[in-house]
N, C-alpha and C. Protein backbone atom coordinates (compact mmCIF):
# COMPACT_ATOMS: atom_id res chain seq x y z
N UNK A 1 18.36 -42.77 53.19
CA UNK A 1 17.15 -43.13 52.48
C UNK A 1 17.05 -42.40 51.14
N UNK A 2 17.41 -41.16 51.03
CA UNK A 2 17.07 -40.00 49.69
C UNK A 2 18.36 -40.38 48.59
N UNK A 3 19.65 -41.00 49.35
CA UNK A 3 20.39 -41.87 48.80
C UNK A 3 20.31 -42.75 47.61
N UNK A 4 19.39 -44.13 48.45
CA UNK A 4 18.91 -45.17 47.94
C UNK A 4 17.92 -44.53 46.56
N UNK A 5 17.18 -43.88 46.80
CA UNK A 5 16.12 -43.32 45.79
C UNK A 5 16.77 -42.76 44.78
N UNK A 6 17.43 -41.97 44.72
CA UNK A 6 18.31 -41.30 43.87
C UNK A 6 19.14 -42.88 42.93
N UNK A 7 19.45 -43.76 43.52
CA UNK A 7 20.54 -44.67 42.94
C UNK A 7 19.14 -44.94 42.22
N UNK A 8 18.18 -45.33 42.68
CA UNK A 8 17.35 -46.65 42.15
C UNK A 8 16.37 -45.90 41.01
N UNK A 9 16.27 -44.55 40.89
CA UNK A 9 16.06 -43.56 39.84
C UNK A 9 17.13 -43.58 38.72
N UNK A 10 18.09 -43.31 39.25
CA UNK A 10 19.30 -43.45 38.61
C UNK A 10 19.72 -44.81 37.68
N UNK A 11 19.56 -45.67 38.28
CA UNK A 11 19.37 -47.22 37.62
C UNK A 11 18.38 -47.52 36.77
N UNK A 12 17.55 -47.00 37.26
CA UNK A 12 15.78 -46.88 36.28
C UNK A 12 16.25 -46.19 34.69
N UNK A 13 16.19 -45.06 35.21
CA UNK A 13 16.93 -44.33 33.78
C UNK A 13 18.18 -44.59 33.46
N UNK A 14 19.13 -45.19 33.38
CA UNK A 14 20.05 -45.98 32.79
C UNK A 14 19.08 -46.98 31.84
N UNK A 15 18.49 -47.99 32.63
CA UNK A 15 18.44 -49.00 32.45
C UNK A 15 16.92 -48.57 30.98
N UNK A 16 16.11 -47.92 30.94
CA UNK A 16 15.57 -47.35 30.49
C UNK A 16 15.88 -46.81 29.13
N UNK A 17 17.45 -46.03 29.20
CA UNK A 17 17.67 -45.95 27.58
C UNK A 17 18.27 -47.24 26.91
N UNK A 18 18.20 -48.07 27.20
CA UNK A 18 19.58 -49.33 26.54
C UNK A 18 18.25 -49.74 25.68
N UNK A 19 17.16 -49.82 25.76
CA UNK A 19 16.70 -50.05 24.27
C UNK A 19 16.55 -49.10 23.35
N UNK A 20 16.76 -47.87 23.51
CA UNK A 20 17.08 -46.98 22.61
C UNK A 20 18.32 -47.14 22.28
N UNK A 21 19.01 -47.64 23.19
CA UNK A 21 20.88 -47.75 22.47
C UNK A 21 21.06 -49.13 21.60
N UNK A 22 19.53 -49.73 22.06
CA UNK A 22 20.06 -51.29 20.98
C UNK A 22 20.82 -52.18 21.55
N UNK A 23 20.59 -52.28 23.25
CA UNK A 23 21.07 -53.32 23.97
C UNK A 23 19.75 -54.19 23.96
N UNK A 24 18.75 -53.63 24.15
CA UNK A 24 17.16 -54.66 25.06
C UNK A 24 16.91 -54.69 23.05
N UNK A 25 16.89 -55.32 22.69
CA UNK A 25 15.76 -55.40 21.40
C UNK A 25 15.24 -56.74 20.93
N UNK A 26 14.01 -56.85 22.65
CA UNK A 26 13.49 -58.23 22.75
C UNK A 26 12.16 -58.05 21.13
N UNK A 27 11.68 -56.86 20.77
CA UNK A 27 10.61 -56.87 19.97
C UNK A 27 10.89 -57.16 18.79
N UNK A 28 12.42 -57.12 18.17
CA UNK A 28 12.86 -57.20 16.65
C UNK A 28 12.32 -58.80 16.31
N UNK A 29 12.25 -58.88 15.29
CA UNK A 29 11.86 -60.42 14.71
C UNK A 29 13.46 -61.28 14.83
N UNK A 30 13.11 -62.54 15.02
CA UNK A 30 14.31 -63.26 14.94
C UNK A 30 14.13 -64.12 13.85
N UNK A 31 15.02 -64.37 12.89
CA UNK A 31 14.67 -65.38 11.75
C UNK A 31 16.08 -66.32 11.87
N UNK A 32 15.95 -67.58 11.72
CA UNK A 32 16.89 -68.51 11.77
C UNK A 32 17.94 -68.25 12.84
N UNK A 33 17.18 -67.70 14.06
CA UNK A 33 18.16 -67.25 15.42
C UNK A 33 18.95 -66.12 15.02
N UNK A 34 18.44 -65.31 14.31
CA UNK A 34 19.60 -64.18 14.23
C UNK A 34 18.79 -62.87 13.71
N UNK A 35 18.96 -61.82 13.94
CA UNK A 35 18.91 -60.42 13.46
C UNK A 35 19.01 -59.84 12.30
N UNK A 36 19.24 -59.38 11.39
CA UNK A 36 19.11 -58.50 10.48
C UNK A 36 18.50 -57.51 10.19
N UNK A 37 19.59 -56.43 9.85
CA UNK A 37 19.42 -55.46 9.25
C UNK A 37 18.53 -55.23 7.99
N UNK A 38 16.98 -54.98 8.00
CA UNK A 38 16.77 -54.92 7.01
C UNK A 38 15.72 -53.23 6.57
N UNK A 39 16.34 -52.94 5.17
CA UNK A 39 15.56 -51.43 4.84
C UNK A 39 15.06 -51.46 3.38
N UNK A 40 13.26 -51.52 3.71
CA UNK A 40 12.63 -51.42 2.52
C UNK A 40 12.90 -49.77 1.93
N UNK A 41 12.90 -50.03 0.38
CA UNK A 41 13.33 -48.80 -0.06
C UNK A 41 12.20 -48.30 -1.01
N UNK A 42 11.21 -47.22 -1.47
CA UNK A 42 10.40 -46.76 -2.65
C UNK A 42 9.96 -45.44 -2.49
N UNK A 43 9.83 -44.92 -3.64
CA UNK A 43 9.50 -43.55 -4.05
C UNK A 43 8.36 -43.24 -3.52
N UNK A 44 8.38 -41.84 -2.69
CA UNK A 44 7.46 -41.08 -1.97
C UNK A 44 5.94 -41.63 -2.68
N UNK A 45 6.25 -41.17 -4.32
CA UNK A 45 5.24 -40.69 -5.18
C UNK A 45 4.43 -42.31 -5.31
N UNK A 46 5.23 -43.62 -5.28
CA UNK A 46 4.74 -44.57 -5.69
C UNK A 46 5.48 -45.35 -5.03
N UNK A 47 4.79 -45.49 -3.90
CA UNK A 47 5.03 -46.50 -2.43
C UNK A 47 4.56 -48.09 -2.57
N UNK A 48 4.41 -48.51 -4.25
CA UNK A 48 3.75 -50.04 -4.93
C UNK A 48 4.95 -50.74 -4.98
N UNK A 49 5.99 -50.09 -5.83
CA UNK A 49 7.27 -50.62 -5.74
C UNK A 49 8.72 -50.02 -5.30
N UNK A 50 9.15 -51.57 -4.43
CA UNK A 50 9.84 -50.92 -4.08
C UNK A 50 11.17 -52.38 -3.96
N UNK A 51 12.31 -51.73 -3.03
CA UNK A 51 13.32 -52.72 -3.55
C UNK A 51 13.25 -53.40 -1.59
N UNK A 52 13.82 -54.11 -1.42
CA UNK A 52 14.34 -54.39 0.21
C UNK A 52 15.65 -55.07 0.08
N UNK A 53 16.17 -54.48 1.19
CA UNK A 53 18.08 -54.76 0.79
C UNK A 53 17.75 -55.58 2.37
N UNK A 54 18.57 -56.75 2.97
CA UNK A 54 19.45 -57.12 3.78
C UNK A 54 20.24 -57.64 4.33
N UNK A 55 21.09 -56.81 5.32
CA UNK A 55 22.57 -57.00 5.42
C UNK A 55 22.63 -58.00 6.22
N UNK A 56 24.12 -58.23 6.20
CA UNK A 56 24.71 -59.25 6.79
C UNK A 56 24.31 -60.83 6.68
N UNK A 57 23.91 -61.04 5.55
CA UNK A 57 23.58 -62.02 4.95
C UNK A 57 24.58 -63.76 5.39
N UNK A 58 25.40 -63.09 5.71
CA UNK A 58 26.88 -64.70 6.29
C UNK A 58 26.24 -65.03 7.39
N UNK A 59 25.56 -64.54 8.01
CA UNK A 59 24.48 -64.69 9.66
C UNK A 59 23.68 -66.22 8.56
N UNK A 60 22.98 -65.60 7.60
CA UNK A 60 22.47 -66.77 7.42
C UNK A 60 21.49 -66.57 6.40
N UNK A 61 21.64 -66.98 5.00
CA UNK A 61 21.13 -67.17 4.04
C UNK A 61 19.55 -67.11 4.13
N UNK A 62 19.02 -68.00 4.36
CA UNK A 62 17.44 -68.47 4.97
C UNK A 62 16.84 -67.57 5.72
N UNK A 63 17.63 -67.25 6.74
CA UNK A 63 17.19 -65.82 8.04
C UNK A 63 17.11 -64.42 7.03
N UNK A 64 18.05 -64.49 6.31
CA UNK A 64 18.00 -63.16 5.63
C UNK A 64 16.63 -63.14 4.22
N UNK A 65 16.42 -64.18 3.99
CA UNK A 65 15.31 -64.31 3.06
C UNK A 65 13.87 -63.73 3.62
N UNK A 66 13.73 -65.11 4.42
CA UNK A 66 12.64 -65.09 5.30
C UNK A 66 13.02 -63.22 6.50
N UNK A 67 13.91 -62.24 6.79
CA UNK A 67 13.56 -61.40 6.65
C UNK A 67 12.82 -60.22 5.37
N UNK A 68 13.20 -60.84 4.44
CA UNK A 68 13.06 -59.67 3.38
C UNK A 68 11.68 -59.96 3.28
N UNK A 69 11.42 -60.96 3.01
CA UNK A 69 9.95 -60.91 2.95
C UNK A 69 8.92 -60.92 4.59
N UNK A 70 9.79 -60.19 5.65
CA UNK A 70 9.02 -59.67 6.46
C UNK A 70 8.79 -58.70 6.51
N UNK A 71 10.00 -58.09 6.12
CA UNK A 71 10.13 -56.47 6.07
C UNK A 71 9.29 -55.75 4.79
N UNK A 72 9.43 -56.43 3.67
CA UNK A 72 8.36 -56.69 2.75
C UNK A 72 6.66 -56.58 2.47
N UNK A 73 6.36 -57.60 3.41
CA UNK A 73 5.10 -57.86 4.00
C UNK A 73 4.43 -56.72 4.61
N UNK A 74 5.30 -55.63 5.43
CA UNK A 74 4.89 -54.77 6.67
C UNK A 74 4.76 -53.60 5.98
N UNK A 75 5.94 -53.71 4.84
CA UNK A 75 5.62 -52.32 4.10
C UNK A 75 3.97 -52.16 3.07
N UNK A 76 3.78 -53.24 2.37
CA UNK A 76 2.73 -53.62 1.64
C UNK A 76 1.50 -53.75 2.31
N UNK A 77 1.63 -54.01 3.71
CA UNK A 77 0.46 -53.33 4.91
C UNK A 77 0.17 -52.57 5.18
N UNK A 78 1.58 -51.61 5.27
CA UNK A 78 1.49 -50.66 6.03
C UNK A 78 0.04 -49.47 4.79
N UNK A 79 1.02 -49.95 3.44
CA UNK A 79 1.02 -48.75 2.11
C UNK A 79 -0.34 -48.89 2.06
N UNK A 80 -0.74 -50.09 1.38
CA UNK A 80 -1.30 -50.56 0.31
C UNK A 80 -2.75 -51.83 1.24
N UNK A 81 -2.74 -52.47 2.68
CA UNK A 81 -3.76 -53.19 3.47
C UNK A 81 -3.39 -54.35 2.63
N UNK A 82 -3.12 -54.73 2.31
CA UNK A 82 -2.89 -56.04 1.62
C UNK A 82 -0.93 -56.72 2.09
N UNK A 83 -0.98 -58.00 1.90
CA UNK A 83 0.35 -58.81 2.57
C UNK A 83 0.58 -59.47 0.53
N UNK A 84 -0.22 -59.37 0.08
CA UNK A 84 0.44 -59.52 -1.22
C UNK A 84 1.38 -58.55 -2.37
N UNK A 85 2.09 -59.85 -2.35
CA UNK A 85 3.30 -59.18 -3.32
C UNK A 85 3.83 -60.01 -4.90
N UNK A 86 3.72 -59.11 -5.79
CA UNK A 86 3.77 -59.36 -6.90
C UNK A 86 5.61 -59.59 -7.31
N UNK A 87 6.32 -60.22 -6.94
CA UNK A 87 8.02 -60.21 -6.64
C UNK A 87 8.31 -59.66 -8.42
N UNK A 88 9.35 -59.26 -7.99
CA UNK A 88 10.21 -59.67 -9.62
C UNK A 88 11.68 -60.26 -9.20
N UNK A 89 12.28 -60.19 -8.13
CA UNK A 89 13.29 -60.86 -7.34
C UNK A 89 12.67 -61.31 -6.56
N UNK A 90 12.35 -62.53 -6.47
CA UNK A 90 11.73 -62.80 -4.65
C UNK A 90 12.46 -63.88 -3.55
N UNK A 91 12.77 -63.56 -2.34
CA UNK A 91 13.26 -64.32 -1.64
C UNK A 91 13.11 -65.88 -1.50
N UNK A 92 12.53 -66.26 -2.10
CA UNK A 92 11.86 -67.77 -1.98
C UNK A 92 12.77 -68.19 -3.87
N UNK A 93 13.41 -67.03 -4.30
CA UNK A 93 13.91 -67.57 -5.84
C UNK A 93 14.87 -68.95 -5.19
N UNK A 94 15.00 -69.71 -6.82
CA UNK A 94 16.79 -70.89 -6.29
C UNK A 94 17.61 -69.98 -5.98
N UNK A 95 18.64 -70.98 -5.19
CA UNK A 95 19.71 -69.98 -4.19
C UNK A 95 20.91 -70.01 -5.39
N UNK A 96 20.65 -70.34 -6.96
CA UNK A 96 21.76 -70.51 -7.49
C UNK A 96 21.77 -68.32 -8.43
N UNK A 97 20.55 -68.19 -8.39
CA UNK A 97 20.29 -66.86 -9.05
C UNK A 97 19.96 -65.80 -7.29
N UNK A 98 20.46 -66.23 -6.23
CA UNK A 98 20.77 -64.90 -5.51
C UNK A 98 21.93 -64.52 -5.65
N UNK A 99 22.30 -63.48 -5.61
CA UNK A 99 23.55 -62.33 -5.64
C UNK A 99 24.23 -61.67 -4.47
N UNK A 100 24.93 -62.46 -3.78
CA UNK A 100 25.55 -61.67 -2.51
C UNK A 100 26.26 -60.85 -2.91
N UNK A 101 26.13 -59.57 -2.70
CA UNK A 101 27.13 -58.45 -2.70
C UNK A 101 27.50 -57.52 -1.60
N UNK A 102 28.91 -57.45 -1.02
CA UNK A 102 29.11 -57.45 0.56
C UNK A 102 28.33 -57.18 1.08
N UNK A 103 28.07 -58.82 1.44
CA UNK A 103 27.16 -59.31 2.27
C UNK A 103 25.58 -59.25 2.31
N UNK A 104 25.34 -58.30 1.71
CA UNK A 104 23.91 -58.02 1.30
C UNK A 104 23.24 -58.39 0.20
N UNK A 105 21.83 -58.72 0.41
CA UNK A 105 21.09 -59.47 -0.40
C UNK A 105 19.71 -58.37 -0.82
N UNK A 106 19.62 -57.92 -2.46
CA UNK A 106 18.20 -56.95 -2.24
C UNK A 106 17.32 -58.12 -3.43
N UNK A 107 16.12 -57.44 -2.69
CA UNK A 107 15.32 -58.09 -3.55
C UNK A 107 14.32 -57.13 -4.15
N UNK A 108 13.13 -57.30 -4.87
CA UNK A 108 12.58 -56.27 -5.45
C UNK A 108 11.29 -56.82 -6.10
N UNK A 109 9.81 -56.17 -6.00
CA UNK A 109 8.46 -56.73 -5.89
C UNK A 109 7.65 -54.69 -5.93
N UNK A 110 6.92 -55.55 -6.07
CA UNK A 110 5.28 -54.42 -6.09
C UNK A 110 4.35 -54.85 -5.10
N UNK A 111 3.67 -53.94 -4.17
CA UNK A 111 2.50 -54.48 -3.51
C UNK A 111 1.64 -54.87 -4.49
N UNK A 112 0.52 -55.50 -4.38
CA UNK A 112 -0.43 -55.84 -4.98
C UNK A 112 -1.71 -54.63 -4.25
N UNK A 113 -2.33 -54.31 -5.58
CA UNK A 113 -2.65 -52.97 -5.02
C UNK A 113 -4.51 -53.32 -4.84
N UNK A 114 -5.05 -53.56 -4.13
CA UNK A 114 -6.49 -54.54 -4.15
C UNK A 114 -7.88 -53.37 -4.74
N UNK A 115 -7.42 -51.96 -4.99
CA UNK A 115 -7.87 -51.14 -5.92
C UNK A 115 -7.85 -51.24 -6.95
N UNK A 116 -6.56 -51.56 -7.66
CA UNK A 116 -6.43 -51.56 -8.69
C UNK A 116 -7.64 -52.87 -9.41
């Protein structure tokens, strides 16, 4: 019996870190069925603008857009309470002026600051 308990503890905590290892990652957003890597980037001092890079862009053009401007969105919430963004690259540009560079796509905007 102290057996069984031990395994089924044992299985628990196994099973327990694999979304820390990045097996379970039912909560990530899915865009065009796929994943991406994406990392908004801006200065401590002035968290208005900032750039968002993401990778692996051959997954899928569209998925990787429609991430940037999620990842985008969350930062300009997080900063600033507002989902508006003032682009100067923006994911929604023609696909003839994006720039793949291995594999990665950045784009680059200002929150809209509802103080200002």
């Amino acid at each position: 019996m102290m057996t069984r308990v031990l395994c089924i503890l044992a299985l628990a905590a196994t099973l327990g870190g694999c979304g820390r290892a990045g097996i379970f990652k039912s909560d990530e957003p899915v865009f065009d069925g796929q994943r991406f890597r994406t990392v908004v980037k801006s200065e401590r001092k002035n968290r208005q603008v900032f750039t968002v890079t993401v990778h692996q862009v051959s997954k899928s053009v569209e998925g990787a857009r429609a991430a940037a401007d999620y990842k985008a969105t969350q930062h300009c919430i997080q900063f600033f309470g507002t989902s508006e963004i003032d682009w100067t690259l923006a994911p929604n540009a023609d696909a003839q002026t994006l720039r793949v560079v291995d594999d990665t796509l950045t784009f680059s905007g200002s929150c809209h600051d509802p103080a200002a």
